[in-house]
C-alpha atoms as a PDB file:
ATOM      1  CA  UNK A   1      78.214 -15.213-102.059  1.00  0.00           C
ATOM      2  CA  UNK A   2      78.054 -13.039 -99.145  1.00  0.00           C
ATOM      3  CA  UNK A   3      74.147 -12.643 -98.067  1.00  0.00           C
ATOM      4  CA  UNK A   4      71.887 -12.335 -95.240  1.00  0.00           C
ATOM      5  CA  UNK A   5      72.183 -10.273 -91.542  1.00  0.00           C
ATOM      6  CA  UNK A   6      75.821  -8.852 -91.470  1.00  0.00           C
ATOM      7  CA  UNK A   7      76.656  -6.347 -88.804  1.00  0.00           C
ATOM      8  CA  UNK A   8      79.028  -3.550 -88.646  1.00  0.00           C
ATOM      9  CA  UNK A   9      80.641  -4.282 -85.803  1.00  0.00           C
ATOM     10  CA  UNK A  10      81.549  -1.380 -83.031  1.00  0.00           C
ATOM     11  CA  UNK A  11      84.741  -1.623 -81.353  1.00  0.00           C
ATOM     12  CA  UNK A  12      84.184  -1.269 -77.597  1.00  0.00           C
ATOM     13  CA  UNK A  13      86.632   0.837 -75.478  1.00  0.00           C
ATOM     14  CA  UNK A  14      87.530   1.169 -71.674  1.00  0.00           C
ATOM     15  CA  UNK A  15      87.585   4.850 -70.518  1.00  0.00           C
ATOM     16  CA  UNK A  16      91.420   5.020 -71.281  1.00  0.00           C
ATOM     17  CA  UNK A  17      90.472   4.782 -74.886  1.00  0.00           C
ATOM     18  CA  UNK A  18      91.930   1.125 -75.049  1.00  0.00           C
ATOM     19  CA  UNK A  19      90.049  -1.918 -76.668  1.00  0.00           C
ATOM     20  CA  UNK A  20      88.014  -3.414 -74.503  1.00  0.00           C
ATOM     21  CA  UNK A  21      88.399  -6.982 -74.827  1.00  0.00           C
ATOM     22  CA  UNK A  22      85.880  -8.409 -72.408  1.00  0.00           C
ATOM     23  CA  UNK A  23      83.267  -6.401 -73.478  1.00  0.00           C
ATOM     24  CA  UNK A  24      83.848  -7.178 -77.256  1.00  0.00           C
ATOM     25  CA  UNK A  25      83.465 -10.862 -76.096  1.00  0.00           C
ATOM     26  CA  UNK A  26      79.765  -9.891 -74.893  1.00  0.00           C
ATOM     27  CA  UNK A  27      79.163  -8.336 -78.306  1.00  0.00           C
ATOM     28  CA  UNK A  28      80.436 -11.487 -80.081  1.00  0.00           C
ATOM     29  CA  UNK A  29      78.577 -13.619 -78.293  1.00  0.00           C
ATOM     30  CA  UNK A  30      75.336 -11.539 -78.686  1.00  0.00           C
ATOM     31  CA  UNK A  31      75.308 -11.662 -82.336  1.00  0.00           C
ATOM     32  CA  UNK A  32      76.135 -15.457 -82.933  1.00  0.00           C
ATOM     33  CA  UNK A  33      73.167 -16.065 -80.207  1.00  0.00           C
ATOM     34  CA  UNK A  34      70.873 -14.036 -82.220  1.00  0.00           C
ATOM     35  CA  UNK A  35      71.431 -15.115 -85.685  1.00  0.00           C
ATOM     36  CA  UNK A  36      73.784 -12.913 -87.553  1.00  0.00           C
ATOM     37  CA  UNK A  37      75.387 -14.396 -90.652  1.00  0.00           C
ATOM     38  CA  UNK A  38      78.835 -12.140 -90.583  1.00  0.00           C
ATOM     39  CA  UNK A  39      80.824  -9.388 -89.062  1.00  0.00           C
ATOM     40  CA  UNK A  40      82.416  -6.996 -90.404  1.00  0.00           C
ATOM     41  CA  UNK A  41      85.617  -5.692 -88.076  1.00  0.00           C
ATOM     42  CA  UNK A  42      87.487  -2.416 -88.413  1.00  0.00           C
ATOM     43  CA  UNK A  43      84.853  -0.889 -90.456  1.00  0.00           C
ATOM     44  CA  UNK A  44      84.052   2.860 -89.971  1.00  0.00           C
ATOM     45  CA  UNK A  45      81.749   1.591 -87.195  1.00  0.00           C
ATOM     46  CA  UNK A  46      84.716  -0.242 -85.984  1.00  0.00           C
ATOM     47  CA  UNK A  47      86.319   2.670 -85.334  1.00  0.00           C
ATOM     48  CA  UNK A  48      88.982   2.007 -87.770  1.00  0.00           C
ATOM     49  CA  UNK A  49      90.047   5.539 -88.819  1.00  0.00           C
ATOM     50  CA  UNK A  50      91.143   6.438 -85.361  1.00  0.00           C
ATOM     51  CA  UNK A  51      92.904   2.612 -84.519  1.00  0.00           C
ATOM     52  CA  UNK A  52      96.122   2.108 -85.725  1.00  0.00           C
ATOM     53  CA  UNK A  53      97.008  -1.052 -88.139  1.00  0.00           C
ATOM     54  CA  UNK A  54      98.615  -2.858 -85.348  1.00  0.00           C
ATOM     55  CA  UNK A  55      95.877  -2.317 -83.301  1.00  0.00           C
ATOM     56  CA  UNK A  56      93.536  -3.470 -85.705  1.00  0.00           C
ATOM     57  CA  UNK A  57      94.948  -6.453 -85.951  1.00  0.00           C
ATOM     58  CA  UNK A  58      95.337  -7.535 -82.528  1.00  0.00           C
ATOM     59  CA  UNK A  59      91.175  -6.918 -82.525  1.00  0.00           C
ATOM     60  CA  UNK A  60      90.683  -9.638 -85.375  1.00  0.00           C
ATOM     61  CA  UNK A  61      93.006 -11.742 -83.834  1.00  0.00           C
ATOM     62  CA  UNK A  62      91.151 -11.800 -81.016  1.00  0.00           C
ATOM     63  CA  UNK A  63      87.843 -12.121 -82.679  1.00  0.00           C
ATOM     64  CA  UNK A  64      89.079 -14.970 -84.993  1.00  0.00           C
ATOM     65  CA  UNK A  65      90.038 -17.164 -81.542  1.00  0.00           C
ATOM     66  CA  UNK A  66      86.272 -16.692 -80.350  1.00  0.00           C
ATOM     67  CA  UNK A  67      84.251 -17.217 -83.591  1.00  0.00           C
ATOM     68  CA  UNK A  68      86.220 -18.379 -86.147  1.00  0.00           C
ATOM     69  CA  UNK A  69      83.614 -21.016 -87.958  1.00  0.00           C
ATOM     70  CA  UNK A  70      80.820 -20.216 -86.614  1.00  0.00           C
ATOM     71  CA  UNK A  71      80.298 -16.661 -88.473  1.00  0.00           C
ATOM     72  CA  UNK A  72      81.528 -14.682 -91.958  1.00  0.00           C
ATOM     73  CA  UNK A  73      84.473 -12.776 -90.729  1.00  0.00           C
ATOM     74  CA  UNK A  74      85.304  -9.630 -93.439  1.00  0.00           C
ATOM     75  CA  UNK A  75      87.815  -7.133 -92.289  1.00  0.00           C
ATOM     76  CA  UNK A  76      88.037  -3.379 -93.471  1.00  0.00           C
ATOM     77  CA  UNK A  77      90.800  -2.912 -95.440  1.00  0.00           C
ATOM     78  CA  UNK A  78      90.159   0.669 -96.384  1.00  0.00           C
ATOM     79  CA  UNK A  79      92.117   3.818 -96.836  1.00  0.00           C
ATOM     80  CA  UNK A  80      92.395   6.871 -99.585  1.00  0.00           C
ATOM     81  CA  UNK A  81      96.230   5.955-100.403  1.00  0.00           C
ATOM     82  CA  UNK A  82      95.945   2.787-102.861  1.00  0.00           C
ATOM     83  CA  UNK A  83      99.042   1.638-101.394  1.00  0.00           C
ATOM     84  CA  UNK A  84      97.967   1.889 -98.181  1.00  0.00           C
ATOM     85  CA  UNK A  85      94.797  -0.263 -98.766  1.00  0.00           C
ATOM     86  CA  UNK A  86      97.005  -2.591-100.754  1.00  0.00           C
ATOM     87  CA  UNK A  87      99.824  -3.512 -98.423  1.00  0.00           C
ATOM     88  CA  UNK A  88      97.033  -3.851 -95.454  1.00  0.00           C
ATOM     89  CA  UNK A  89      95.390  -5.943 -97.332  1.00  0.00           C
ATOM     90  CA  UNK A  90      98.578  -8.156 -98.146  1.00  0.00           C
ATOM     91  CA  UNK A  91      98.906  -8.264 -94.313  1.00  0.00           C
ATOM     92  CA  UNK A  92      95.152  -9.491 -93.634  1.00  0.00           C
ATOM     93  CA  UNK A  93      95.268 -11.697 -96.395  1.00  0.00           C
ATOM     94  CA  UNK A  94      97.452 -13.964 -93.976  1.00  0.00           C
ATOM     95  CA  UNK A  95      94.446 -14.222 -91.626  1.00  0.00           C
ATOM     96  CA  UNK A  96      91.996 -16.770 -91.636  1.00  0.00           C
ATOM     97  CA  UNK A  97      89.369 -14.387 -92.283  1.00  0.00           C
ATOM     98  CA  UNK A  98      86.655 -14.715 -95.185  1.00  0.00           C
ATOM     99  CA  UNK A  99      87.043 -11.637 -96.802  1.00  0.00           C
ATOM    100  CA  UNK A 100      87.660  -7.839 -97.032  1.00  0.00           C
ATOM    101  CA  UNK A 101      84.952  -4.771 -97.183  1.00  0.00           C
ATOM    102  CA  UNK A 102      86.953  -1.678 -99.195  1.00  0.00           C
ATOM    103  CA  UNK A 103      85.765   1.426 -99.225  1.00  0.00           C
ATOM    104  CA  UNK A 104      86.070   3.832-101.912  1.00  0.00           C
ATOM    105  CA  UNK A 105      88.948   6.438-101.555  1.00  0.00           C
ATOM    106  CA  UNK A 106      87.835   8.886 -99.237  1.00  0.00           C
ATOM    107  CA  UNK A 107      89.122  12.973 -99.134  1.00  0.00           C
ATOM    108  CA  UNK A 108      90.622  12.912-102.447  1.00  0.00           C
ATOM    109  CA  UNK A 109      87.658  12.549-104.502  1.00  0.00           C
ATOM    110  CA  UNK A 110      89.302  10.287-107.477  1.00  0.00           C
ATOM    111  CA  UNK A 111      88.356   9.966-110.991  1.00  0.00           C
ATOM    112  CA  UNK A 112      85.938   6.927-111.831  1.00  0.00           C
ATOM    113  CA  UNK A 113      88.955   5.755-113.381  1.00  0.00           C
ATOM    114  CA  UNK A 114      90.806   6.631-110.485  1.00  0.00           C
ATOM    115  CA  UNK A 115      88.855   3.992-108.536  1.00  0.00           C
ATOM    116  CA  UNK A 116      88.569   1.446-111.056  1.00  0.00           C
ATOM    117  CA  UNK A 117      92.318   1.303-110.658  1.00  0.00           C
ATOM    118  CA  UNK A 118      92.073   1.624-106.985  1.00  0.00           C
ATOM    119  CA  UNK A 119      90.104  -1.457-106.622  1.00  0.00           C
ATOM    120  CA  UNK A 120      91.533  -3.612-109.064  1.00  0.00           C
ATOM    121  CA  UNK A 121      94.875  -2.618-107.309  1.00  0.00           C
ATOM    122  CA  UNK A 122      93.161  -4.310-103.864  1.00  0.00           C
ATOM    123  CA  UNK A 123      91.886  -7.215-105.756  1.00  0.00           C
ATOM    124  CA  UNK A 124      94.935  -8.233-107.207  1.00  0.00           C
ATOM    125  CA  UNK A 125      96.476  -7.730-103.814  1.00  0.00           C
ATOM    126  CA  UNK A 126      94.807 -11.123-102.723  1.00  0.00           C
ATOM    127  CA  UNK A 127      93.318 -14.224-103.750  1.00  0.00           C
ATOM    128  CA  UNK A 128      90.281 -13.703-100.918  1.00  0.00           C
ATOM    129  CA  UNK A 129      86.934 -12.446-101.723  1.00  0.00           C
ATOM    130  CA  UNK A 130      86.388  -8.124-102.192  1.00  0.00           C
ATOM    131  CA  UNK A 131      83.174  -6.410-101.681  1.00  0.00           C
ATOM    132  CA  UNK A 132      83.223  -2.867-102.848  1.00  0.00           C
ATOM    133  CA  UNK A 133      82.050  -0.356-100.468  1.00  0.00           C
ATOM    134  CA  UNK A 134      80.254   2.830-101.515  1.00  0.00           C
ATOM    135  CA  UNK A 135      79.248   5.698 -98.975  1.00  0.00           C
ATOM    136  CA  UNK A 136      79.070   8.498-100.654  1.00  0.00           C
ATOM    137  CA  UNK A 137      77.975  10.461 -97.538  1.00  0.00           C
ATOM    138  CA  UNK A 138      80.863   9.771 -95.651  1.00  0.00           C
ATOM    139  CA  UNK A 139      83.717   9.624 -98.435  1.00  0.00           C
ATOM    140  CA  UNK A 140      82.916  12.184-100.857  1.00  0.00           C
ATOM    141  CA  UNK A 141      82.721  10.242-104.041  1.00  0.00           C
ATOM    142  CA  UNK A 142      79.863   8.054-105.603  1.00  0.00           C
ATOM    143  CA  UNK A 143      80.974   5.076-107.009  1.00  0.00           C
ATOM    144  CA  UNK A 144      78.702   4.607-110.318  1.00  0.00           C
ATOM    145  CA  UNK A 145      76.853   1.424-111.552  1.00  0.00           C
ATOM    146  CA  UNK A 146      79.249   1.444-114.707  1.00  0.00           C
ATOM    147  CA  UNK A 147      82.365   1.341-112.501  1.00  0.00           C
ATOM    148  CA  UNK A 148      80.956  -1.511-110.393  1.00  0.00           C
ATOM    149  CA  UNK A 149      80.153  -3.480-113.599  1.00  0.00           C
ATOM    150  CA  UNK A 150      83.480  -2.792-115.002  1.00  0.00           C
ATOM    151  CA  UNK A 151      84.842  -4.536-111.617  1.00  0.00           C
ATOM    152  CA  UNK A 152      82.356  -7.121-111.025  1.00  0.00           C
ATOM    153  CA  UNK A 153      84.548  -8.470-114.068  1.00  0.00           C
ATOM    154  CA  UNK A 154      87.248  -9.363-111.461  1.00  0.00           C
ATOM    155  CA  UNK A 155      87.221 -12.482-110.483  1.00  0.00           C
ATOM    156  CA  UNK A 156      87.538 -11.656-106.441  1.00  0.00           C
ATOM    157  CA  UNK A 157      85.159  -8.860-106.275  1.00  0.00           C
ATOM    158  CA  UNK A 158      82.124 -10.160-105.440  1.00  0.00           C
ATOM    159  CA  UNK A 159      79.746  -7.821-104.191  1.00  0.00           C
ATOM    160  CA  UNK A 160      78.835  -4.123-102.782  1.00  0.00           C
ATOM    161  CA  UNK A 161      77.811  -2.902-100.230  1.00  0.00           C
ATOM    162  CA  UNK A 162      75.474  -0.069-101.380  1.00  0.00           C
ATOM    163  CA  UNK A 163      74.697   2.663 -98.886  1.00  0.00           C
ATOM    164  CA  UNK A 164      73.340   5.471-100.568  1.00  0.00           C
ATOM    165  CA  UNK A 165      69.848   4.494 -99.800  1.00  0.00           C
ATOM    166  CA  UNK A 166      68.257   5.023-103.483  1.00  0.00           C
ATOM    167  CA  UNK A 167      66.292   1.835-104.563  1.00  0.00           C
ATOM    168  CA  UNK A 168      67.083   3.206-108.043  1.00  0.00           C
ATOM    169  CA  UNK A 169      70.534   2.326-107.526  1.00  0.00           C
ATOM    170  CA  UNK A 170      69.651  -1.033-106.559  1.00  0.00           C
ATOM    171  CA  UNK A 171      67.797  -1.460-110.051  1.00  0.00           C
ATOM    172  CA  UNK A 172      70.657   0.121-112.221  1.00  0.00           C
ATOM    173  CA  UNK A 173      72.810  -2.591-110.262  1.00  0.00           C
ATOM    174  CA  UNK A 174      71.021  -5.610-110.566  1.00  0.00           C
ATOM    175  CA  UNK A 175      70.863  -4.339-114.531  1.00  0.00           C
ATOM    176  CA  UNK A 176      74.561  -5.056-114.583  1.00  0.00           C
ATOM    177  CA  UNK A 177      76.036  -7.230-112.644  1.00  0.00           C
ATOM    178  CA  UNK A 178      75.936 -11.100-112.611  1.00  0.00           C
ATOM    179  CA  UNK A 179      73.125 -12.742-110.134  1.00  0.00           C
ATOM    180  CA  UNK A 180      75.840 -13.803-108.290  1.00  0.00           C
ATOM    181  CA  UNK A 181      77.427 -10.286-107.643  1.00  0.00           C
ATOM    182  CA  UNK A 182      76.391  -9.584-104.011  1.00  0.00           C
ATOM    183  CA  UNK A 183      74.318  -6.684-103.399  1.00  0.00           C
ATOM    184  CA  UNK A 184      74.245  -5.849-100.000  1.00  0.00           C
ATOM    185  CA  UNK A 185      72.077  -2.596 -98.680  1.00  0.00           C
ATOM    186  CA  UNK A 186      74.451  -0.386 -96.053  1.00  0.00           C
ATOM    187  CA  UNK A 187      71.277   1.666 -95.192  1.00  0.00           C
ATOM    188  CA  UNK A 188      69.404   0.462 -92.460  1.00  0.00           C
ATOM    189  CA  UNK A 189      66.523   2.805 -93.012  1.00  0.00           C
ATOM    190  CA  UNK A 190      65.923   1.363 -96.542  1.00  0.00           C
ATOM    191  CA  UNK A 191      67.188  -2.265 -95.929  1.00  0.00           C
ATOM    192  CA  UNK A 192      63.493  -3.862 -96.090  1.00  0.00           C
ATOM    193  CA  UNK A 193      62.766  -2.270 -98.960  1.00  0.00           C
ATOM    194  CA  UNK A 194      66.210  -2.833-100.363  1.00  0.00           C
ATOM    195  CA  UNK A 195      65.777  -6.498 -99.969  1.00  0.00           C
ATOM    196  CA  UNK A 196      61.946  -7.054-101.074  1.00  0.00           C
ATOM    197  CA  UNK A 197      63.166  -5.287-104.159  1.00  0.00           C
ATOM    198  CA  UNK A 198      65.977  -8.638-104.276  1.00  0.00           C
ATOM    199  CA  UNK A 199      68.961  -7.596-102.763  1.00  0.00           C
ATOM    200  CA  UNK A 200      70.582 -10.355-101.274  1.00  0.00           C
ATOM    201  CA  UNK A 201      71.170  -8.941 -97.389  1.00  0.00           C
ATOM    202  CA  UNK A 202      72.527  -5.789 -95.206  1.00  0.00           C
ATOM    203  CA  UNK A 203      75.923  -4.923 -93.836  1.00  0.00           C
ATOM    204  CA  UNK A 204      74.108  -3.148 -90.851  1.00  0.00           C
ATOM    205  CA  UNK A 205      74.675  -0.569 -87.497  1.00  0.00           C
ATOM    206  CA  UNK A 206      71.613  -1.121 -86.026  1.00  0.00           C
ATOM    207  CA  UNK A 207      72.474  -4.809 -86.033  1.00  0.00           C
ATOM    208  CA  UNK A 208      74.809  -4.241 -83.452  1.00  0.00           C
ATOM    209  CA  UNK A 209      71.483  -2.956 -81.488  1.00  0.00           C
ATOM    210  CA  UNK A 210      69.092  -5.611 -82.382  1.00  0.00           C
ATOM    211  CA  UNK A 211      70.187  -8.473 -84.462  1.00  0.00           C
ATOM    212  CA  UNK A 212      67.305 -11.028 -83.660  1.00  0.00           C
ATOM    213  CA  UNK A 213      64.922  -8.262 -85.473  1.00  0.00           C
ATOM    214  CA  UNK A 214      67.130  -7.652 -87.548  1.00  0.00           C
ATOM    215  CA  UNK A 215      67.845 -11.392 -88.811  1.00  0.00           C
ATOM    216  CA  UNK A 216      64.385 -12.038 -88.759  1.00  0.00           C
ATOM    217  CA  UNK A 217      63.685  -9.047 -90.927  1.00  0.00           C
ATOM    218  CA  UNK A 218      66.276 -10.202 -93.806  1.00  0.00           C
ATOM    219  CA  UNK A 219      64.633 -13.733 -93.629  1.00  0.00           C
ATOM    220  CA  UNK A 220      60.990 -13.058 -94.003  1.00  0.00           C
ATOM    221  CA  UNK A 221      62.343 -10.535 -96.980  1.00  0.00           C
ATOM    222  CA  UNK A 222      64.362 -12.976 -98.488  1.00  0.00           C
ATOM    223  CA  UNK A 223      61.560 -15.472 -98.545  1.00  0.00           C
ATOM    224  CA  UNK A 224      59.097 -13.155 -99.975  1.00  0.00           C
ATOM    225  CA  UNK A 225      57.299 -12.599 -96.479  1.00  0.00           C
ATOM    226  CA  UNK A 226      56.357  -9.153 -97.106  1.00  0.00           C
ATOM    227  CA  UNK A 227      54.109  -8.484 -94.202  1.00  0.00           C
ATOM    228  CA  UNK A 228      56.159 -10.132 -91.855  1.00  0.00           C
ATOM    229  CA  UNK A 229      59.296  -8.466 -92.992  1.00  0.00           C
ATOM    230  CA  UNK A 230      57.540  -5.050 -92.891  1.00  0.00           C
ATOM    231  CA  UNK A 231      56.066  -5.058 -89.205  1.00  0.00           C
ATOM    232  CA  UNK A 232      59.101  -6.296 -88.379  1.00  0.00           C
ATOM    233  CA  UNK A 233      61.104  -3.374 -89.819  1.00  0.00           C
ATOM    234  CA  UNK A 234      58.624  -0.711 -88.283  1.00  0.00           C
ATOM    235  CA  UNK A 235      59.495  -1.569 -85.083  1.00  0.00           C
ATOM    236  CA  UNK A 236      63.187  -0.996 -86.170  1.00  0.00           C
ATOM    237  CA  UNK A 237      62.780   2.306 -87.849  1.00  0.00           C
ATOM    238  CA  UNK A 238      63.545   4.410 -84.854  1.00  0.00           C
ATOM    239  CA  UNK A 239      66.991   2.726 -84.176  1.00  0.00           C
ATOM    240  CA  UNK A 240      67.486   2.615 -88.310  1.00  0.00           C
ATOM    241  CA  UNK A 241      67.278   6.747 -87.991  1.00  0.00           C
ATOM    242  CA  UNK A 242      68.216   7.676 -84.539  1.00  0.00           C
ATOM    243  CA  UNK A 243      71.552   5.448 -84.590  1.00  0.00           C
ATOM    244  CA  UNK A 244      72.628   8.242 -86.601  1.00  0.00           C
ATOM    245  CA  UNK A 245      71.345  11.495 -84.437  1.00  0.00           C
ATOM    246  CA  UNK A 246      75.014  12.227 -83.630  1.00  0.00           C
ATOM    247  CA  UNK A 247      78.118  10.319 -85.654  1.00  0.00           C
ATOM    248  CA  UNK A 248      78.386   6.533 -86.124  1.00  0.00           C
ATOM    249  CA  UNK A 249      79.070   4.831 -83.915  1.00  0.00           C
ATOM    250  CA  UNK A 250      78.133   7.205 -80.783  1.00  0.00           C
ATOM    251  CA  UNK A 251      74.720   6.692 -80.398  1.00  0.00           C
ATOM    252  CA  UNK A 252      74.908   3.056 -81.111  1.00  0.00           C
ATOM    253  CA  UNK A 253      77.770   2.952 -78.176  1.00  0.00           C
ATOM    254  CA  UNK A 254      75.707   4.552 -75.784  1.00  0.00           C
ATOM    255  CA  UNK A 255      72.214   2.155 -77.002  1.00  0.00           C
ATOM    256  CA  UNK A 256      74.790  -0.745 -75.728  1.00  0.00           C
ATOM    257  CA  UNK A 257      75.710   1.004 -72.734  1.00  0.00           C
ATOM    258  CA  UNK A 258      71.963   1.125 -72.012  1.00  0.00           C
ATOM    259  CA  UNK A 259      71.843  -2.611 -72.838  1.00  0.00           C
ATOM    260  CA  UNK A 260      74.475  -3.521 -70.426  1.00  0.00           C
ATOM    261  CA  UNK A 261      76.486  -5.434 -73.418  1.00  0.00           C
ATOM    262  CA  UNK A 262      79.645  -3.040 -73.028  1.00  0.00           C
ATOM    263  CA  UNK A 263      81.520  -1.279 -70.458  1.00  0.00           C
ATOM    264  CA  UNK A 264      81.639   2.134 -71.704  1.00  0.00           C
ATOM    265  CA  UNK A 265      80.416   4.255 -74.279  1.00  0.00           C
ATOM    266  CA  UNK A 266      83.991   5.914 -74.896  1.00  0.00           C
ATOM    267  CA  UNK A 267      85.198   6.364 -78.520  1.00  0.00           C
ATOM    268  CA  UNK A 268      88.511   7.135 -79.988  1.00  0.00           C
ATOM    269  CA  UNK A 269      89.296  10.820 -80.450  1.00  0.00           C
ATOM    270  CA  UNK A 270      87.742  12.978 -82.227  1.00  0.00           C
ATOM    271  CA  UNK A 271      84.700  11.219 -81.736  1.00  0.00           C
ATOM    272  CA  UNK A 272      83.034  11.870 -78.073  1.00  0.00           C
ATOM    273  CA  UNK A 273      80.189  10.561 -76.182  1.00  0.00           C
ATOM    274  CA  UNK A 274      76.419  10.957 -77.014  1.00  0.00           C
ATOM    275  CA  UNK A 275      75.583  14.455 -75.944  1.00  0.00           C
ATOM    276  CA  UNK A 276      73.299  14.227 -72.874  1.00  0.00           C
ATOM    277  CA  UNK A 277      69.771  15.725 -74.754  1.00  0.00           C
ATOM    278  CA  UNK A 278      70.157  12.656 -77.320  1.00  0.00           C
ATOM    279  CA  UNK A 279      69.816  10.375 -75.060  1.00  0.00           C
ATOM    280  CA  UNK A 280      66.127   9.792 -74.115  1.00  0.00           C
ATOM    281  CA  UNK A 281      65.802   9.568 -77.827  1.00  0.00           C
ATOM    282  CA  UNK A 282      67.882   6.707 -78.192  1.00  0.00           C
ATOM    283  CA  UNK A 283      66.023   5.096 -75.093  1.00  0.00           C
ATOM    284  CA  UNK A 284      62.589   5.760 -77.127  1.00  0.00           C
ATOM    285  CA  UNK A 285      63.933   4.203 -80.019  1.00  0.00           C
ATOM    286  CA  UNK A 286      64.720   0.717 -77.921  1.00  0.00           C
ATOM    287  CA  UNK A 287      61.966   1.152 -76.753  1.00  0.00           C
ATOM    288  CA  UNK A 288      59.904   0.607 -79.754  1.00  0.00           C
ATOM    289  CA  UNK A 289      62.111  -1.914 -80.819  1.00  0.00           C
ATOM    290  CA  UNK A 290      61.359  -4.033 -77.748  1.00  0.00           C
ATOM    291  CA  UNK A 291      64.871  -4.567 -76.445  1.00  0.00           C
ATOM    292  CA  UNK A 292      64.842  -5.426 -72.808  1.00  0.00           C
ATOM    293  CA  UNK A 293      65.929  -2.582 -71.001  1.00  0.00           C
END
């Protein structure tokens, strides 16, 4: 089961818009140092909307040869065509990754049904492990408890990564799935909460930010450590809201820029650079959070 501190992993770039490579090193090495269970590559933090397949591929390559065994490695495998997402998927299956995050059809706004199909359609694309993804701010569509029950019934789906933030949710989840379904928060902001309330760990942005706090937040929940979890997650609360003060992932490029851990804080078209009145906030927020500046 998938569990603990995973981080949504940004995809650094040189100026020219290309990958850059030495810089995602730094990043790599940054989260297994700090105590980060998984990554998740070519995620919407990843940048994967604007990277083509190829592309994409030649990143996890890259990121298998550096820290293959040593962390969870789940690759996006997204897209609103379910033939799209399926022959990716047949593609990446041939990597030695650990699994695959899917999000739900975005744009077209299917049926329930529609994405009961959808996933199963994945799932049976490959014998590795599926978590479900479900954003309903970004994609348009709310994947419902009764669908996910319906496909926690697959034998390779085995878990979600829940990111509309309600803790009711959680509860209607944990009602009807299996305890070992994987429920995984995708909203920093209510991650603590998420996971005192027994969800089992965070797919995260601000992890990319501060993954020692952020480890150390989903332990002391995990164990039960209330207190310690919660003082912990105060000091986070800045980055968990003003990560997203301008669209994932630019704030959180320009927090590593400030960090020295990348190059650059260029993004792939149509995405652009934090806009220049943002960016004392995002100092205050590392600030509170205690990251050496």
């Amino acid at each position: 089961m998938f569990s603990g501190s995973h981080v949504a992993l940004i995809t650094p770039m040189l100026k020219d818009g290309q990958v850059d490579y030495p810089s995602l090193k730094r990043l790599l090495d940054y989260q297994l140092e700090n105590g980060t269970d998984g990554l998740i590559i070519m995620g919407t933090t990843g940048e994967a909307a604007t990277i083509p397949f190829a592309e994409q591929i030649d990143v996890l390559q890259y990121v298998l040869v550096h820290v293959q065994g040593r962390i969870q490695i789940i690759a996006g495998n997204g897209s609103n065509s379910t033939a799209e997402a399926v022959e990716k998927t047949k593609v990446l299956s041939a990597l030695p990754i650990d699994g695959f995050l899917t999000v739900t059809p975005y744009y077209n706004k299917p049926t329930q049904q529609g994405m009961l199909a959808h996933f199963k359609a994945v799932a049976g694309a490959t014998e590795k492990p599926v978590l479900l993804y479900n954003v309903p701010g970004r994609t348009g569509v709310d994947l419902l408890p009764a669908t996910v029950a319906e496909l926690s019934k697959v034998p390779n789906i085995t878990g979600i990564k829940e990111a509309t933030g309600s803790l009711t949710r959680l509860k209607e989840l944990q009602a009807l799935v299996g305890a070992d379904f994987a429920l995984l928060s995708g909203d920093d902001a209510s991650a603590c909460d998420f996971l005192l309330q027994g969800g089992h760990g965070v797919i995260s942005v601000t992890t990319n930010i501060a993954p020692k706090a952020m480890a150390q937040m989903i332990k002391a929940a995990r164990a039960g450590n209330t207190a310690a979890a919660q003082a912990l997650d105060k000091t986070l609360q800045p980055l968990h809201r003003d990560l997203f003060i301008e669209s994932n992932p630019i704030p959180s490029k320009w927090a590593l820029l400030r960090l020295g851990l990348i190059s650059s804080d260029f993004a792939r078209l149509p995405l652009t650079q934090l806009e220049p009145i943002h960016q004392s906030v995002i100092e205050q927020a590392l600030h509170a959070a205690n990251l050496n500046l």
